[in-house]
C-alpha atoms as a PDB file:
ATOM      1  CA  UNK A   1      21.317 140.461 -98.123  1.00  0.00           C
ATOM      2  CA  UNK A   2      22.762 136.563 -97.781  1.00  0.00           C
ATOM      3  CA  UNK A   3      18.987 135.470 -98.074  1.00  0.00           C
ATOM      4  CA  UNK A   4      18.022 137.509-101.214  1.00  0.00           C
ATOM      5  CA  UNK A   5      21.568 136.380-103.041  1.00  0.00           C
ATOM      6  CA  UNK A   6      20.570 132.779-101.683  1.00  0.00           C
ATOM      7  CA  UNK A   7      17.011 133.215-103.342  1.00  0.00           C
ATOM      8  CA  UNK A   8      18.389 134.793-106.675  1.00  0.00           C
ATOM      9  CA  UNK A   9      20.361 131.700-106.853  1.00  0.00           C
ATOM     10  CA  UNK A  10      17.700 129.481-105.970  1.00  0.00           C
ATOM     11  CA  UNK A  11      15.350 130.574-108.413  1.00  0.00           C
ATOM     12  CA  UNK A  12      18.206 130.961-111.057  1.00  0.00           C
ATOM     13  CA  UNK A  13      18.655 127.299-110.502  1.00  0.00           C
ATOM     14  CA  UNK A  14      14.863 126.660-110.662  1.00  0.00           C
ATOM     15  CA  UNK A  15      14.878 128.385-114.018  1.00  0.00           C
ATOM     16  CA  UNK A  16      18.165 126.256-115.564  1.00  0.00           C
ATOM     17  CA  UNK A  17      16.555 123.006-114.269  1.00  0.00           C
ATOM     18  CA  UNK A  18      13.393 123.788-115.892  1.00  0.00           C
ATOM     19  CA  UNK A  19      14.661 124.644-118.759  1.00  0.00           C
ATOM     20  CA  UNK A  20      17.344 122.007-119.261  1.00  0.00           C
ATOM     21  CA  UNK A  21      14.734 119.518-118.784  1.00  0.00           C
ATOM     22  CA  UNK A  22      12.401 120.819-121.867  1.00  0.00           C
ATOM     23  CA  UNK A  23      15.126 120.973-123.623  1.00  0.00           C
ATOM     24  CA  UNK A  24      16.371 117.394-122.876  1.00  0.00           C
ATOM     25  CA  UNK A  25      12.857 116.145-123.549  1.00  0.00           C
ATOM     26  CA  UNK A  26      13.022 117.433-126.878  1.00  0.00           C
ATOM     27  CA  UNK A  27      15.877 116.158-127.962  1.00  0.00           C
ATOM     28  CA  UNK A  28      15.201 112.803-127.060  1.00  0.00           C
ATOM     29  CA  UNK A  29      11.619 112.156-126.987  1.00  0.00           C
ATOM     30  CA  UNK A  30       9.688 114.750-129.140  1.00  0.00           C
ATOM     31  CA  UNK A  31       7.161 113.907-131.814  1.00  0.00           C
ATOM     32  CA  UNK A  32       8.245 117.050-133.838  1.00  0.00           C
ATOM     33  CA  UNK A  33      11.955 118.178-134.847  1.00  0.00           C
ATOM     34  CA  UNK A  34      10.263 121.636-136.102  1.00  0.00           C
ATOM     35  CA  UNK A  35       8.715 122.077-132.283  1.00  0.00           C
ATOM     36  CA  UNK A  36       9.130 126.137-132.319  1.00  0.00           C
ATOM     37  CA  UNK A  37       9.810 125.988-128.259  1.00  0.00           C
ATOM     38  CA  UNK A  38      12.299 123.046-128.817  1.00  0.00           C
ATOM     39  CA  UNK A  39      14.318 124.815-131.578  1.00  0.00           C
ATOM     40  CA  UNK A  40      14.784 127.900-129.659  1.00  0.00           C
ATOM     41  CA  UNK A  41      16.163 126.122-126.842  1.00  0.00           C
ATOM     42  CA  UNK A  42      18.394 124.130-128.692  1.00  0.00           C
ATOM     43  CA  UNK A  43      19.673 126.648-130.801  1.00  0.00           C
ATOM     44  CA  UNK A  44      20.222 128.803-127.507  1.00  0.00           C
ATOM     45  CA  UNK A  45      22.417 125.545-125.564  1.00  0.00           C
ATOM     46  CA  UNK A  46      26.365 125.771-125.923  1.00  0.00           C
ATOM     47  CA  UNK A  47      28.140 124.112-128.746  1.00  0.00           C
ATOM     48  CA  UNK A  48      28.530 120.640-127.128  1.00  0.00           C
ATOM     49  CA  UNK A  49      24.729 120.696-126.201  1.00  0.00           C
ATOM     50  CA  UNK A  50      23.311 121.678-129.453  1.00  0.00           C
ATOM     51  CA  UNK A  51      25.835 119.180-131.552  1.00  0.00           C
ATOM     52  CA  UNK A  52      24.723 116.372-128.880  1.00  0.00           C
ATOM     53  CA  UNK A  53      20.925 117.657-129.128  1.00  0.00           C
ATOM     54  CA  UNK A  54      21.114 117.860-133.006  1.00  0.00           C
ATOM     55  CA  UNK A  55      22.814 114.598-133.338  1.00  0.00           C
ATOM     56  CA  UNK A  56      19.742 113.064-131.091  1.00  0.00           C
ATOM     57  CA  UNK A  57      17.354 114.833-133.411  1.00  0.00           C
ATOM     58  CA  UNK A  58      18.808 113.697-136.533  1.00  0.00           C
ATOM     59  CA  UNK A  59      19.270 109.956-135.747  1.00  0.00           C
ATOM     60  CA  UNK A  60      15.410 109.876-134.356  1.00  0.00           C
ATOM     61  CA  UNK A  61      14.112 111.766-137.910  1.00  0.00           C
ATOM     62  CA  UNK A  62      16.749 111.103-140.463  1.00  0.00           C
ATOM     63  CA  UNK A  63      14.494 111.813-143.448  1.00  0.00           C
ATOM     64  CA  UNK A  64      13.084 115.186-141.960  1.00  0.00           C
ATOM     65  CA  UNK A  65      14.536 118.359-143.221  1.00  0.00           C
ATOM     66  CA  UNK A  66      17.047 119.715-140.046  1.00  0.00           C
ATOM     67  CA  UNK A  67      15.174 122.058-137.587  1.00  0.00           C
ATOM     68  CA  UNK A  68      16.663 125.342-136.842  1.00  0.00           C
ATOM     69  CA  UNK A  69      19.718 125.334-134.878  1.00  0.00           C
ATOM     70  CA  UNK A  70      20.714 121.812-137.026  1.00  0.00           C
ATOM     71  CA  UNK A  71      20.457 123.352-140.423  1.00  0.00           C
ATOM     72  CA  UNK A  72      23.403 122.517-142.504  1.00  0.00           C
ATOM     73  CA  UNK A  73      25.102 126.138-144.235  1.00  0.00           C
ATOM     74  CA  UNK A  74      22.468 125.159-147.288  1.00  0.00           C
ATOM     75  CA  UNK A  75      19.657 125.653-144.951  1.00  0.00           C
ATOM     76  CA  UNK A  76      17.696 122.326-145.208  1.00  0.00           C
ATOM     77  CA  UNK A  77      19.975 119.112-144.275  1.00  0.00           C
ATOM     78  CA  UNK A  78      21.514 118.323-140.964  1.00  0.00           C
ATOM     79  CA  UNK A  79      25.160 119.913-139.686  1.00  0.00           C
ATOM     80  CA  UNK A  80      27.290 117.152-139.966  1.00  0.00           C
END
């Protein structure tokens, strides 16, 4: 039982590193704010993460309209 609990947890940490990581790579090197993968996982990231993750978004493509999970309650600019 100890070794399938230490494999769930394994794996589970696998999965959150793996996904962190995409989602860190979008936030501060992507070629596309609107990146359908990249939205999703920021919108999905607590508060702190998605205000950090928008703000990295918005000073790299200040002219672009926010992506999803940045949108402003107008639904075009950036979430101050």
């Amino acid at each position: 039982m100890l070794r399938f609990l230490g494999l769930a947890a394994g794996v589970a940490l696998g999965v959150g590193l793996f996904l962190g990581g995409k989602w860190y790579v979008y936030v501060t090197a992507t070629a596309n704010p609107h990146d359908a993968e990249g939205t999703q996982l920021n919108g999905a990231m607590p508060e702190p993460l998605n205000r950090w993750g928008c703000g990295q978004l918005h000073a790299r493509f200040p002219d672009a309209l926010a992506p999803e999970g940045c949108k402003a309650a107008d639904g075009a600019s950036w979430r101050g």
